[in-house]
ModelCIF file with pLDDT and N, C-alpha, C, O atoms, coordinates in Angstrom:
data_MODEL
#
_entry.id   MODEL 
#
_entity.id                         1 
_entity.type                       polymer 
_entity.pdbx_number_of_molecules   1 
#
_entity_poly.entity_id                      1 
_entity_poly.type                           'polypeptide(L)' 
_entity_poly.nstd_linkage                   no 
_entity_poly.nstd_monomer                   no 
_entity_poly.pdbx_seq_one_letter_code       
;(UNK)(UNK)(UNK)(UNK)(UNK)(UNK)(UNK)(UNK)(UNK)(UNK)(UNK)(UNK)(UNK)(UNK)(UNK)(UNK)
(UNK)(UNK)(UNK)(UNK)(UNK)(UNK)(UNK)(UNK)(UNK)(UNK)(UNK)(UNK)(UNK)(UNK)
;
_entity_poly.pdbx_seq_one_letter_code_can   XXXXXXXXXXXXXXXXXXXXXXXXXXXXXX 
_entity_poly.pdbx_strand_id                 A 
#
loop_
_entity_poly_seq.entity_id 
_entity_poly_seq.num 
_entity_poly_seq.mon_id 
_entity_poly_seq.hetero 
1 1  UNK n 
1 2  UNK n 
1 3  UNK n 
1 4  UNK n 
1 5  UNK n 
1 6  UNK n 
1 7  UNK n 
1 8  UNK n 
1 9  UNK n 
1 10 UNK n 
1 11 UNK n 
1 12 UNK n 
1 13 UNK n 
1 14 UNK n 
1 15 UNK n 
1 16 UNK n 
1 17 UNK n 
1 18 UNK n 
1 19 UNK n 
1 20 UNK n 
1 21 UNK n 
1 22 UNK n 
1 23 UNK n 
1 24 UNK n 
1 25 UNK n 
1 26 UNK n 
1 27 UNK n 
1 28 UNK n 
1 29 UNK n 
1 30 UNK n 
#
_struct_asym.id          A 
_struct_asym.entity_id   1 
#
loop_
_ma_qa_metric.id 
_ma_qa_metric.mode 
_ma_qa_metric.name 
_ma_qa_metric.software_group_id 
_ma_qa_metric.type 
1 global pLDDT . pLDDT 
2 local  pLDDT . pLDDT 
#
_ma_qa_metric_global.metric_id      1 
_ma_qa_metric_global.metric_value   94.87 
_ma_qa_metric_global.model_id       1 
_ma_qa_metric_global.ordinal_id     1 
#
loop_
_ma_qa_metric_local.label_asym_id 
_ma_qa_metric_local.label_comp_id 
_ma_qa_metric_local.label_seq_id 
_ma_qa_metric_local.metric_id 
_ma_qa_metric_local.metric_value 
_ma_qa_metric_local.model_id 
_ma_qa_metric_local.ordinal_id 
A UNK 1  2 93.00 1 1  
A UNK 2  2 93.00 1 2  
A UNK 3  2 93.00 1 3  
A UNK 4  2 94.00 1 4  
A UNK 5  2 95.00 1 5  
A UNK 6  2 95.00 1 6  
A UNK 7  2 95.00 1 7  
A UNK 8  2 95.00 1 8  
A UNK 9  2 95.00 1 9  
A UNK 10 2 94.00 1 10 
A UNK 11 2 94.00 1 11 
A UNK 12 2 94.00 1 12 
A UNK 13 2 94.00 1 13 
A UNK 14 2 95.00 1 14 
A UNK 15 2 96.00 1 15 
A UNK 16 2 96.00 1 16 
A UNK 17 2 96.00 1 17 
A UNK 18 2 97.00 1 18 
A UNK 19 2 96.00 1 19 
A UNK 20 2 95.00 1 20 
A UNK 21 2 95.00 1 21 
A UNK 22 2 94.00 1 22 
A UNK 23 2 93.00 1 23 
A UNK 24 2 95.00 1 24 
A UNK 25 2 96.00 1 25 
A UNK 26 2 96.00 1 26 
A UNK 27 2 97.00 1 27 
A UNK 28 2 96.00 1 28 
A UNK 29 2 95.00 1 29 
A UNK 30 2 94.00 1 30 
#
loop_
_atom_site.group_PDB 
_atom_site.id 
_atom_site.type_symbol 
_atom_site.label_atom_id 
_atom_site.label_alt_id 
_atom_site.label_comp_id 
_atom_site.label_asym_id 
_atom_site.label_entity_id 
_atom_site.label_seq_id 
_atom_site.pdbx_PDB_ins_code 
_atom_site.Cartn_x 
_atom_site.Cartn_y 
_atom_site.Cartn_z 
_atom_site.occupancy 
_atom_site.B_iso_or_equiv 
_atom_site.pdbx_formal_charge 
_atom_site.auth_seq_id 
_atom_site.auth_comp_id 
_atom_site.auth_asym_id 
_atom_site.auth_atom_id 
_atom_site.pdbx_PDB_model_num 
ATOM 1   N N  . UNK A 1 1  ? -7.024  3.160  11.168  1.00 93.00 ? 1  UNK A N  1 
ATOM 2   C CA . UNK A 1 1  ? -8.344  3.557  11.659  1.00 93.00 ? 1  UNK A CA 1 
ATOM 3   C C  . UNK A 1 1  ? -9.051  4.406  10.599  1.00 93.00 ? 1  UNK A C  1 
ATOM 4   O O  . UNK A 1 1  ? -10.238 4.259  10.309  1.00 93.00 ? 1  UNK A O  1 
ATOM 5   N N  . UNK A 1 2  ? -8.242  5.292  10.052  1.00 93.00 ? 2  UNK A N  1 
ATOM 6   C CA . UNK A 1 2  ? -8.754  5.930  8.952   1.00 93.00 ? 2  UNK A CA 1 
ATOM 7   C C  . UNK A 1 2  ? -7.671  5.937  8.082   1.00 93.00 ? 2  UNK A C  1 
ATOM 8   O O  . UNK A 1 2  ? -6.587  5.398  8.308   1.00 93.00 ? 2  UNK A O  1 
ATOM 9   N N  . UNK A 1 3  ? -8.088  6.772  6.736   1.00 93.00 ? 3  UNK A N  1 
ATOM 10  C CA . UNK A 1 3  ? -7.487  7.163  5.381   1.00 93.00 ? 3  UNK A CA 1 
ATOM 11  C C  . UNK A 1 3  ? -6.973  5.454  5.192   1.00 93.00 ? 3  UNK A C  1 
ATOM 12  O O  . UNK A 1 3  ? -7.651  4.490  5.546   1.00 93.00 ? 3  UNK A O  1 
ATOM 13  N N  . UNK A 1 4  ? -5.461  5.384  4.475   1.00 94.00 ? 4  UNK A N  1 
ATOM 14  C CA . UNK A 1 4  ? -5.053  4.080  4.037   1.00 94.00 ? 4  UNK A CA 1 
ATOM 15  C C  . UNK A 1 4  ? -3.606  4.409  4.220   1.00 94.00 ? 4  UNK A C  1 
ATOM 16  O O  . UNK A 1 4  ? -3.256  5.590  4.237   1.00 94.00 ? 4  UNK A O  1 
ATOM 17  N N  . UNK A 1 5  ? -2.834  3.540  4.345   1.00 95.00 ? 5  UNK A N  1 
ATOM 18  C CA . UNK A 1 5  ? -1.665  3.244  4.502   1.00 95.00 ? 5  UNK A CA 1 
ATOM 19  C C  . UNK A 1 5  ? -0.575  3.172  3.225   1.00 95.00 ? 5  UNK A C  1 
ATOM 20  O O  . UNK A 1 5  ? -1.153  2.777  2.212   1.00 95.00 ? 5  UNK A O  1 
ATOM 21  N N  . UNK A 1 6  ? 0.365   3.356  3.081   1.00 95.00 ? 6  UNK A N  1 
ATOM 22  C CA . UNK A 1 6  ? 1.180   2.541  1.478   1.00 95.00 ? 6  UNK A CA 1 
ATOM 23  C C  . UNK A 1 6  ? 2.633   2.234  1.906   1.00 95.00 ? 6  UNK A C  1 
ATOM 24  O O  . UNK A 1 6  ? 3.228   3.295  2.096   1.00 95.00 ? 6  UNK A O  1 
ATOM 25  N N  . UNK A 1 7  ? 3.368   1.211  2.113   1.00 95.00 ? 7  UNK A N  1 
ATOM 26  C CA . UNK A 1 7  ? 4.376   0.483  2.027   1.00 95.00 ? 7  UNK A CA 1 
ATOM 27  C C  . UNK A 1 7  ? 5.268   0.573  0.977   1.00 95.00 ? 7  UNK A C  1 
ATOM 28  O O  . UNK A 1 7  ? 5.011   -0.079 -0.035  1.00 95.00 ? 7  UNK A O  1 
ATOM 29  N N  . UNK A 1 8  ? 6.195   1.202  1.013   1.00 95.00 ? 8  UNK A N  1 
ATOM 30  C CA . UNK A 1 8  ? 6.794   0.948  -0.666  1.00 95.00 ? 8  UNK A CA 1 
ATOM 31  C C  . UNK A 1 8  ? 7.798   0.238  -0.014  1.00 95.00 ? 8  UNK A C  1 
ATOM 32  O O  . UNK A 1 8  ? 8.406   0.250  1.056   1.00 95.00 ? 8  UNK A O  1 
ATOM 33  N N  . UNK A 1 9  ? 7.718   -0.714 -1.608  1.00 95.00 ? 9  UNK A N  1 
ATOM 34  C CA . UNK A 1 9  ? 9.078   -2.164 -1.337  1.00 95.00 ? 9  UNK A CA 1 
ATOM 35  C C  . UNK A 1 9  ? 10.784  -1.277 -1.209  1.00 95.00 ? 9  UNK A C  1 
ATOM 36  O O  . UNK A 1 9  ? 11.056  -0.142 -1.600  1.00 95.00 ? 9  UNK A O  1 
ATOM 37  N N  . UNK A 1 10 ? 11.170  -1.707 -0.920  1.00 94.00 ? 10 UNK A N  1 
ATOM 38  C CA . UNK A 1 10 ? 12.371  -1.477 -0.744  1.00 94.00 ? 10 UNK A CA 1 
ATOM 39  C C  . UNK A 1 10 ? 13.533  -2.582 -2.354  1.00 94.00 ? 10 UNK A C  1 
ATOM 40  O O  . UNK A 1 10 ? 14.602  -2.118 -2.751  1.00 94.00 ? 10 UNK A O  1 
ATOM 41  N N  . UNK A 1 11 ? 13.101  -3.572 -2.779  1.00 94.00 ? 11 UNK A N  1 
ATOM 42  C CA . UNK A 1 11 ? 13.116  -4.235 -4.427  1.00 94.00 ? 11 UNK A CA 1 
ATOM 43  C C  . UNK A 1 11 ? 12.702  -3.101 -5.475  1.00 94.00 ? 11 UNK A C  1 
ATOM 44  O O  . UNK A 1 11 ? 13.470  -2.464 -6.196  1.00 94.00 ? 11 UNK A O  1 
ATOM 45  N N  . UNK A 1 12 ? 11.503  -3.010 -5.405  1.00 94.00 ? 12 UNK A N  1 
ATOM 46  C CA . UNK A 1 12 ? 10.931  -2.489 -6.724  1.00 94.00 ? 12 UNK A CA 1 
ATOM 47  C C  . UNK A 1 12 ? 10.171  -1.269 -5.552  1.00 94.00 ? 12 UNK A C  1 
ATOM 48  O O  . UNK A 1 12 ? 9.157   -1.452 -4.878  1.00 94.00 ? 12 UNK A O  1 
ATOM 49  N N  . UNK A 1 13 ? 11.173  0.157  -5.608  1.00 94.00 ? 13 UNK A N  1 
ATOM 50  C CA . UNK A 1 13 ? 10.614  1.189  -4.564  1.00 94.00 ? 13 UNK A CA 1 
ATOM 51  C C  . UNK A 1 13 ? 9.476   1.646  -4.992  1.00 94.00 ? 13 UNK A C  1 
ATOM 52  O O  . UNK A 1 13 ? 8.713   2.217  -4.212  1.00 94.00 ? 13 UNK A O  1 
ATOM 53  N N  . UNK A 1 14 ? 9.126   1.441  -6.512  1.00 95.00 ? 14 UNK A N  1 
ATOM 54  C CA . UNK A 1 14 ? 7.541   2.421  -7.069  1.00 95.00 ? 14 UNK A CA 1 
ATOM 55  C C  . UNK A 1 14 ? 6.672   1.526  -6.732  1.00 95.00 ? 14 UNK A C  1 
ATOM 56  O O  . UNK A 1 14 ? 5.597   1.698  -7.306  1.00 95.00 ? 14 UNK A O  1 
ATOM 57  N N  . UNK A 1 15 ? 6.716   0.233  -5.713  1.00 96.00 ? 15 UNK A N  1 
ATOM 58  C CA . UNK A 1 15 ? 5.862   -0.459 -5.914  1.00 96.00 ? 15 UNK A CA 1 
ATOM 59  C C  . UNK A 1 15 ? 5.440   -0.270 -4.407  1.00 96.00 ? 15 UNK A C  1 
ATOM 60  O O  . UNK A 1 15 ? 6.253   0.361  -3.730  1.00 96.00 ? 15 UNK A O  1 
ATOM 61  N N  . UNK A 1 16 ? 4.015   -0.826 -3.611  1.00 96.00 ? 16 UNK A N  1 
ATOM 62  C CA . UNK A 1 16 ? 3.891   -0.375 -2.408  1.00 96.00 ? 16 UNK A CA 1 
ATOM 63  C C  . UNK A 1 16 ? 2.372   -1.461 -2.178  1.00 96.00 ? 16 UNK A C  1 
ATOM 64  O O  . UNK A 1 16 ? 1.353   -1.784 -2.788  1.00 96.00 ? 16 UNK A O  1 
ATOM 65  N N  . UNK A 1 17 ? 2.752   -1.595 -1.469  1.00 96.00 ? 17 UNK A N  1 
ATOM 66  C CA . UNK A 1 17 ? 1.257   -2.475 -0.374  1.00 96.00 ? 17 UNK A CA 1 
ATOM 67  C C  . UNK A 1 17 ? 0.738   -1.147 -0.072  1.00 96.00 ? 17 UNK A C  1 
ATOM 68  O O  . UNK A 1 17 ? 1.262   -0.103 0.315   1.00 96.00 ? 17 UNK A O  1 
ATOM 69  N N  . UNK A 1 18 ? -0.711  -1.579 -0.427  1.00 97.00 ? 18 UNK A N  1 
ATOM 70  C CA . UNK A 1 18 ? -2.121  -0.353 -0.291  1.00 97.00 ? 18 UNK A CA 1 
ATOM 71  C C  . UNK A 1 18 ? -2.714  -1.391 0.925   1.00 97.00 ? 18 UNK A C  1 
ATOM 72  O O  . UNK A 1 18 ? -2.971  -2.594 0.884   1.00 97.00 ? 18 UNK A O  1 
ATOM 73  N N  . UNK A 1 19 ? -2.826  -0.296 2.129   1.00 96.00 ? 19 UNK A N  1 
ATOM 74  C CA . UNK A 1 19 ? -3.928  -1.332 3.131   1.00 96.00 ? 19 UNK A CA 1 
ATOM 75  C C  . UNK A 1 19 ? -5.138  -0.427 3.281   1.00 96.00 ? 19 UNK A C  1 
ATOM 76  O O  . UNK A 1 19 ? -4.579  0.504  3.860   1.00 96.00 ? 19 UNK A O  1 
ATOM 77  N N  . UNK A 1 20 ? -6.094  -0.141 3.193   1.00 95.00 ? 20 UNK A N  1 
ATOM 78  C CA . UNK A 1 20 ? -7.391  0.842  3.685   1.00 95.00 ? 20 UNK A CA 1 
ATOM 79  C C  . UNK A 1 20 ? -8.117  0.456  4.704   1.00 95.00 ? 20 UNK A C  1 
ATOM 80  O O  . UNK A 1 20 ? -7.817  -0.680 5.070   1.00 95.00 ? 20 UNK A O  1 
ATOM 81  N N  . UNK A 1 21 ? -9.012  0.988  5.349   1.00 95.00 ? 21 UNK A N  1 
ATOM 82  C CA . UNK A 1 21 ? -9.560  0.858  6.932   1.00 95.00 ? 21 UNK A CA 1 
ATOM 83  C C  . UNK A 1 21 ? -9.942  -0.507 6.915   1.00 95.00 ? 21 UNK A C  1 
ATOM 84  O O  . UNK A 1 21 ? -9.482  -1.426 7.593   1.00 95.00 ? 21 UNK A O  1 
ATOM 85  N N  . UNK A 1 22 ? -10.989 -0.535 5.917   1.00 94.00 ? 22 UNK A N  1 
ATOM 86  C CA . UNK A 1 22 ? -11.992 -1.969 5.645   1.00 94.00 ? 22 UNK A CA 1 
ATOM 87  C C  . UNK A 1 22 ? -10.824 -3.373 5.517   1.00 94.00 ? 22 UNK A C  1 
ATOM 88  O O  . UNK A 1 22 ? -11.300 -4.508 5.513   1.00 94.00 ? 22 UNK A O  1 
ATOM 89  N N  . UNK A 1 23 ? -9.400  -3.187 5.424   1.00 93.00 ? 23 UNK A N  1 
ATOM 90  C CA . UNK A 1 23 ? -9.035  -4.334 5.635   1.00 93.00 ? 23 UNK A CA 1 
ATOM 91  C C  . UNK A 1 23 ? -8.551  -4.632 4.279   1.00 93.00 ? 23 UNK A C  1 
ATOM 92  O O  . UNK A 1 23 ? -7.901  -5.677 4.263   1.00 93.00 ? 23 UNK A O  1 
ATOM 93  N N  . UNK A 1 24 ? -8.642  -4.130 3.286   1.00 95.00 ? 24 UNK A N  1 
ATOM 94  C CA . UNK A 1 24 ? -8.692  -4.342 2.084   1.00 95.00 ? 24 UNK A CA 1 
ATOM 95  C C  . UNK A 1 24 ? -7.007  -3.848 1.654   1.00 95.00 ? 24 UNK A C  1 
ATOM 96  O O  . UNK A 1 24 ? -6.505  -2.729 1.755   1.00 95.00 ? 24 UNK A O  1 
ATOM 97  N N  . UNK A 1 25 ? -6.267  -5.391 1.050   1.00 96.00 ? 25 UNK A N  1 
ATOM 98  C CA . UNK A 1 25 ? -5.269  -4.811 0.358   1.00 96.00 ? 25 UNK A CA 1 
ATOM 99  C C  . UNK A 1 25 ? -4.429  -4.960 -1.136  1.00 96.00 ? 25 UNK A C  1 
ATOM 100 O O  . UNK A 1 25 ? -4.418  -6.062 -1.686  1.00 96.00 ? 25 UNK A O  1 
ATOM 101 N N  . UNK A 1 26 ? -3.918  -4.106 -1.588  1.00 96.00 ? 26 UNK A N  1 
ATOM 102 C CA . UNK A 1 26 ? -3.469  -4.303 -2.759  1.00 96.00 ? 26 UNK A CA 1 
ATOM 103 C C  . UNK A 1 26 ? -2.369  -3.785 -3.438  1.00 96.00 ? 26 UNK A C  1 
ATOM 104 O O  . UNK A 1 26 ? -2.073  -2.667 -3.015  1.00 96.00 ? 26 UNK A O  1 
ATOM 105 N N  . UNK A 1 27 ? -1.808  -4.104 -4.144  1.00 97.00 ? 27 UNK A N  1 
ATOM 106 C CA . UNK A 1 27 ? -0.506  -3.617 -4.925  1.00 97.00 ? 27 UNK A CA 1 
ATOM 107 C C  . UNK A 1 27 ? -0.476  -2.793 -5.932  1.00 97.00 ? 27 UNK A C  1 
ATOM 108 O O  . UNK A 1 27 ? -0.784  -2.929 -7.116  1.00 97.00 ? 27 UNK A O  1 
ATOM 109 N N  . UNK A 1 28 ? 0.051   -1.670 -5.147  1.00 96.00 ? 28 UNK A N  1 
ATOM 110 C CA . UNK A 1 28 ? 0.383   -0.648 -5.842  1.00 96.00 ? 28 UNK A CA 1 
ATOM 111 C C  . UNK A 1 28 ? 1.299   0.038  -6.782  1.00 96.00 ? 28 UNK A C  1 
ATOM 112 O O  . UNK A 1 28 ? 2.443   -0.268 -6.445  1.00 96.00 ? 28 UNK A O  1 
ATOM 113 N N  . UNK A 1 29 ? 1.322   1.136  -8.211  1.00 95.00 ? 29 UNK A N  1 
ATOM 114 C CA . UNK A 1 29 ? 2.507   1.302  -8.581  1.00 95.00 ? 29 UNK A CA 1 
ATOM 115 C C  . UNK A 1 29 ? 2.233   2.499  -9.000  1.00 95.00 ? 29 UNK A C  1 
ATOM 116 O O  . UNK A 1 29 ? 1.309   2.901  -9.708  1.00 95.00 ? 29 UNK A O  1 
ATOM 117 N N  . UNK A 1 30 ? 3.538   3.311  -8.268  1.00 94.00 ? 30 UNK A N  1 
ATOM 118 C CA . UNK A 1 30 ? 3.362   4.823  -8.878  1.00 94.00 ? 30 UNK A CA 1 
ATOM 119 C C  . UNK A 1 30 ? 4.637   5.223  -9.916  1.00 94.00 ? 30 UNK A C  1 
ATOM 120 O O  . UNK A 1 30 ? 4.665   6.324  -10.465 1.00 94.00 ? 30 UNK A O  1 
#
């Protein structure tokens, strides 16, 4: 509903699905 979400893989843990309100998603790496 608000802010954004982040998923980190459990494979590659620095890596993470970005979801934000608008629906919008993308792959992340910290």
């Amino acid at each position: 509903v608000s802010g954004r979400i982040e998923i980190n893989d459990t494979i590659i843990p620095q890596l993470a699905l970005r979801v934000t309100p608008t629906g919008a998603r993308s792959y992340v790496l910290r």
